[in-house]
Protein backbone atom coordinates (compact mmCIF):
# COMPACT_ATOMS: atom_id res chain seq x y z
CA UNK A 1 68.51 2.00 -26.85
CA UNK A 2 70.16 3.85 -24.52
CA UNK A 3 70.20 2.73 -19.90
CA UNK A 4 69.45 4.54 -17.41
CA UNK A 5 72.61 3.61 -14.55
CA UNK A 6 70.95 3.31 -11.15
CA UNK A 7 72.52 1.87 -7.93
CA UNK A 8 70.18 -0.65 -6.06
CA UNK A 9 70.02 -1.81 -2.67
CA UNK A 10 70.23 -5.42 -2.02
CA UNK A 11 70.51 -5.35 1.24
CA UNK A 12 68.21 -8.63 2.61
CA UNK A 13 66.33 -9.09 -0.66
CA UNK A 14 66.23 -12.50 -2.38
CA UNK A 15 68.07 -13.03 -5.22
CA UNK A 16 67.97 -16.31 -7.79
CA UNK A 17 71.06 -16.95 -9.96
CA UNK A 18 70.09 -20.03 -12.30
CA UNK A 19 73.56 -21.67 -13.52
CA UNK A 20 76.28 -22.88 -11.30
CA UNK A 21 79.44 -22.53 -13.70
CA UNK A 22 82.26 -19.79 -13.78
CA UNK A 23 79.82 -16.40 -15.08
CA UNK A 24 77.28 -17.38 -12.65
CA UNK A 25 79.92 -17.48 -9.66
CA UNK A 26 81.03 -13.53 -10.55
CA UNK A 27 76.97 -12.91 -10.33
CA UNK A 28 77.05 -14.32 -6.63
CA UNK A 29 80.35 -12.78 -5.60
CA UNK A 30 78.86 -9.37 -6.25
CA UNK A 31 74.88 -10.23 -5.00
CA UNK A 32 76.82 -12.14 -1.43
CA UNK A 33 78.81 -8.44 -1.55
CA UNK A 34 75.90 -6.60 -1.78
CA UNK A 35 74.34 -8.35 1.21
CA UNK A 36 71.36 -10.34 -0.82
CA UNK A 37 69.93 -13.07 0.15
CA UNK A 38 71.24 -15.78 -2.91
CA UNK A 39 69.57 -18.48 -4.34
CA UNK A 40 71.13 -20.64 -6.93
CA UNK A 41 69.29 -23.06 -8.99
CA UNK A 42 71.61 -25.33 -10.83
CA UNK A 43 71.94 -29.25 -10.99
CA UNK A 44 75.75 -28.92 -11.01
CA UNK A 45 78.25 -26.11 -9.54
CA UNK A 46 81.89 -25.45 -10.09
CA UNK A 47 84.60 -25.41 -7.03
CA UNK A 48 83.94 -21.40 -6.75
CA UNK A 49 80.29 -21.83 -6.21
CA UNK A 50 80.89 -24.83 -3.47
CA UNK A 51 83.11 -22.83 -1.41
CA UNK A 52 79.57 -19.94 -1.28
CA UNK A 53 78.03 -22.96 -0.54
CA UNK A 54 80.18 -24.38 2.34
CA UNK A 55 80.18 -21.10 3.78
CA UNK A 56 76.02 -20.76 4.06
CA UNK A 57 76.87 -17.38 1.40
CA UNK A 58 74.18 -18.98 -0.73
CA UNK A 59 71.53 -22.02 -0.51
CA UNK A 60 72.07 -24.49 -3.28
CA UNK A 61 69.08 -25.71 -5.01
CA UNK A 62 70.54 -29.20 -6.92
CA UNK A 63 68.51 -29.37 -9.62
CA UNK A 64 67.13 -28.23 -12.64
CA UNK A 65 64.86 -24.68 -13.24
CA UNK A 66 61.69 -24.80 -12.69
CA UNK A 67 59.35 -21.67 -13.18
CA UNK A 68 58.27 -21.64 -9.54
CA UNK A 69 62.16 -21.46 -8.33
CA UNK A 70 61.92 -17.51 -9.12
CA UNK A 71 58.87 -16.79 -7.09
CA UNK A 72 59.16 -14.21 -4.83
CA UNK A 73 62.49 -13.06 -5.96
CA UNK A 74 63.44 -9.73 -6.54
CA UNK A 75 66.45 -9.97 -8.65
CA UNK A 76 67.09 -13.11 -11.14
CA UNK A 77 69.89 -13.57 -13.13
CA UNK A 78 70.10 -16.07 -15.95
CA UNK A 79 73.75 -17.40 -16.27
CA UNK A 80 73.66 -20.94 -17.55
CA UNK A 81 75.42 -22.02 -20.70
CA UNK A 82 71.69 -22.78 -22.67
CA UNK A 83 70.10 -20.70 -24.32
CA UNK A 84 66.99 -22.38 -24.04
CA UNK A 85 66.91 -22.28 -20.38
CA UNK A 86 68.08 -18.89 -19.75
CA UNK A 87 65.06 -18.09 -21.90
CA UNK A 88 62.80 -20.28 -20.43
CA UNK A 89 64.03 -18.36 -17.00
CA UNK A 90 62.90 -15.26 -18.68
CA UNK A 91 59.51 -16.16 -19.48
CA UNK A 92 59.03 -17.63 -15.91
CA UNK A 93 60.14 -13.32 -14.48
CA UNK A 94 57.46 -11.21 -14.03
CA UNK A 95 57.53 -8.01 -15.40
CA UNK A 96 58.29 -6.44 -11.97
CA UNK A 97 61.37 -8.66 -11.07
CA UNK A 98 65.11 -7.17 -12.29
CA UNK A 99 66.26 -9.34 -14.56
CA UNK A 100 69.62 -10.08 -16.21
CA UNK A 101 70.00 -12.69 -19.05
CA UNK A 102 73.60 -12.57 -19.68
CA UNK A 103 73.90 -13.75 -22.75
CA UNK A 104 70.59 -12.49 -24.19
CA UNK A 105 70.28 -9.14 -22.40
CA UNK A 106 67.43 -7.99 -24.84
CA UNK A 107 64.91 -10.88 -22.56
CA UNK A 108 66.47 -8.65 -19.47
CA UNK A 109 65.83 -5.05 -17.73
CA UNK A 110 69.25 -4.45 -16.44
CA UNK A 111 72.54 -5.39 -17.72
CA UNK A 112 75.69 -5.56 -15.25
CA UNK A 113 78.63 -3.16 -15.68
CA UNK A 114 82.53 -3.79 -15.15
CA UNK A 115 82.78 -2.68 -11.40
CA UNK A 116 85.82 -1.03 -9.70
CA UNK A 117 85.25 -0.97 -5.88
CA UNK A 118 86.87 0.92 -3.34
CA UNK A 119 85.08 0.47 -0.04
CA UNK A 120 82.51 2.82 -0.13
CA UNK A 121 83.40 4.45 -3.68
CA UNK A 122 81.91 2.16 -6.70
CA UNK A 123 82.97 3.16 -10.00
CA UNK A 124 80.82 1.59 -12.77
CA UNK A 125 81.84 1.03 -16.64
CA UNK A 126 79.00 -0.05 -19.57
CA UNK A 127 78.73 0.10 -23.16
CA UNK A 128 75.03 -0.93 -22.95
CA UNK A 129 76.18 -4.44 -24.22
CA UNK A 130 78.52 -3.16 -27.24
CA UNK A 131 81.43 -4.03 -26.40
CA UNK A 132 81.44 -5.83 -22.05
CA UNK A 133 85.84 -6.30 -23.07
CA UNK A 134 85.97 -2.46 -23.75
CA UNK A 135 84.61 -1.80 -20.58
CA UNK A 136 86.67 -4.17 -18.64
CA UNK A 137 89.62 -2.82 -20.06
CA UNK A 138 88.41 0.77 -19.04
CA UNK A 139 87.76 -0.76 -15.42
CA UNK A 140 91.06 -1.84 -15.21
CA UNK A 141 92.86 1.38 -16.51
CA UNK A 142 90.97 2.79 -13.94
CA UNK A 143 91.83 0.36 -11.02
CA UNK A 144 95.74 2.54 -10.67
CA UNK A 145 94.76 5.49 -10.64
CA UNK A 146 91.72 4.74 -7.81
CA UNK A 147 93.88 2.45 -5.21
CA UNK A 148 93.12 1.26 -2.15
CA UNK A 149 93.90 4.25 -0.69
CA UNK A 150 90.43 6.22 -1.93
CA UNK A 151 88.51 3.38 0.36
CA UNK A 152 89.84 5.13 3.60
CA UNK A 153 89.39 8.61 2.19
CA UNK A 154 85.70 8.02 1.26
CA UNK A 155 85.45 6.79 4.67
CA UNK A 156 86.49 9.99 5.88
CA UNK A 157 84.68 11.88 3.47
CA UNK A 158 81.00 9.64 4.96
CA UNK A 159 82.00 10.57 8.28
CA UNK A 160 82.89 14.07 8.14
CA UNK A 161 79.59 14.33 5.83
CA UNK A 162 77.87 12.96 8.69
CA UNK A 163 78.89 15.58 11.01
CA UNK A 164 78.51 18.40 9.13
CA UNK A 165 74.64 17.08 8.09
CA UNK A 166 73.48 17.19 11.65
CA UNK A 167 75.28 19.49 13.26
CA UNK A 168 75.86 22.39 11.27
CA UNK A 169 72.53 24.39 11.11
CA UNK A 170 73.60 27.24 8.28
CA UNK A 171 73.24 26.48 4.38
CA UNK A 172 76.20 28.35 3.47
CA UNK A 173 78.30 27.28 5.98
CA UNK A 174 77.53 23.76 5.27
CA UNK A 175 78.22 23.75 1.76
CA UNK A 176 81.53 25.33 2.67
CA UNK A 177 82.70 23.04 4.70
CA UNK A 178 81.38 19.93 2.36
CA UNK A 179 83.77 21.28 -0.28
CA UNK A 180 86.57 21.90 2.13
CA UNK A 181 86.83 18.60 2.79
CA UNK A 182 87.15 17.77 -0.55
CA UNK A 183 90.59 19.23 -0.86
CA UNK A 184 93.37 17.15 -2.41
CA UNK A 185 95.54 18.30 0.98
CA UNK A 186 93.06 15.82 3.11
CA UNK A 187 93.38 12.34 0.81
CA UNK A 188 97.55 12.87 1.15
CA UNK A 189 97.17 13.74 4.65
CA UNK A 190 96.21 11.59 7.71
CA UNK A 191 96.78 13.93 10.72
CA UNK A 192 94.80 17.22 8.40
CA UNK A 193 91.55 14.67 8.59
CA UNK A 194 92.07 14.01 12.29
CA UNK A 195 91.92 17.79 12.85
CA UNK A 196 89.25 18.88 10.74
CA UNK A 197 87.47 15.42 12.27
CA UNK A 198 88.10 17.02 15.45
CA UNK A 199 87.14 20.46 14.74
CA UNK A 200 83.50 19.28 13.19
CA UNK A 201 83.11 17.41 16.36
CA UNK A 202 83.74 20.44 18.81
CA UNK A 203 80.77 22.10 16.29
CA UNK A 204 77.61 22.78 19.21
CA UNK A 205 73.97 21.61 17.08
């Protein structure tokens, strides 16, 4: 069966990871990135997980999971080392909760790709659970060729985006200038974004 790759906001909403060891630590780090509030349920953590602890990233429930620790949540992520429990977990999700068993992702509705990040760029990498080293290794071959520097361009890119949105009143015109920007001269070049920056800016509503 084939997924259907979405992007969802997080942003605020409450999130349970049950399991405290090293996969359910890469589950926080990218919920904490994603701004959602993070719950984990677990009667033991590793050093990783203490440090998101220490620094109020996530409130530590120390114990073991109970049905009722995944009310009201809208993501919940299964990551403990037990089968039976990240089953159990499963049962306890509604039907309208995302849910990610990671080592039964068949109990689940949403599996979590390899993720390359670049500020505002995210490029994601899945085999729909054939092969999670495959698309690692893809991830990675990717990580050169998008460097840091793509975060800053992508900032540009929002910002000029932003400009040309509100101020610039003509279709045509507007899609012009969207792909303009989009010219390899701009992600080599600091002072050509500060001009065309400039010039969108000087552009009357």
């Amino acid at each position: 069966m084939s997924s259907f790759p979405i992007l969802v906001q997080l942003e605020n909403r409450n999130a349970v990871v049950v399991g405290g060891g090293k996969v359910a630590s890469r589950k926080v780090k990218h919920l904490t990135g994603a701004g959602a509030n993070v719950v984990v349920v677990s009667p033991n953590i590793n050093e990783t997980m203490k440090t998101y602890v220490a620094n109020h990233q996530v409130v530590w429930k120390e114990k073991t999971f109970d049905p009722s620790d995944v009310d009201n949540a809208f993501v919940v992520i299964a990551a403990t080392d037990n089968e039976i429990v990240n089953r159990a977990v499963a049962e306890a999700t509604n039907c309208h909760t995302l849910l990610n068993v990671v080592d039964q992702p068949h109990l689940g509705n949403f599996t979590v790709p390899s993720i390359l990040r670049r500020g505002k760029l995210s490029i994601s990498v899945s085999t729909d659970g054939a092969s999670p080293q495959l698309a690692k290794k893809i991830r990675d071959e990717l990580t050169n060729q998008y460097d840091e520097t793509y975060s800053h361009y992508v900032d540009f890119l929002y910002e000029c985006r932003h400009i040309i949105k509100n101020k610039v009143k003509n279709p045509r015109e507007k899609q012009e200038l969207l792909l303009e920007i989009l010219d390899p001269a701009y992600f080599s070049s600091l002072e050509m974004r500060e001009k065309i920056l400039s010039k969108l800016k000087e552009i009357n509503s």
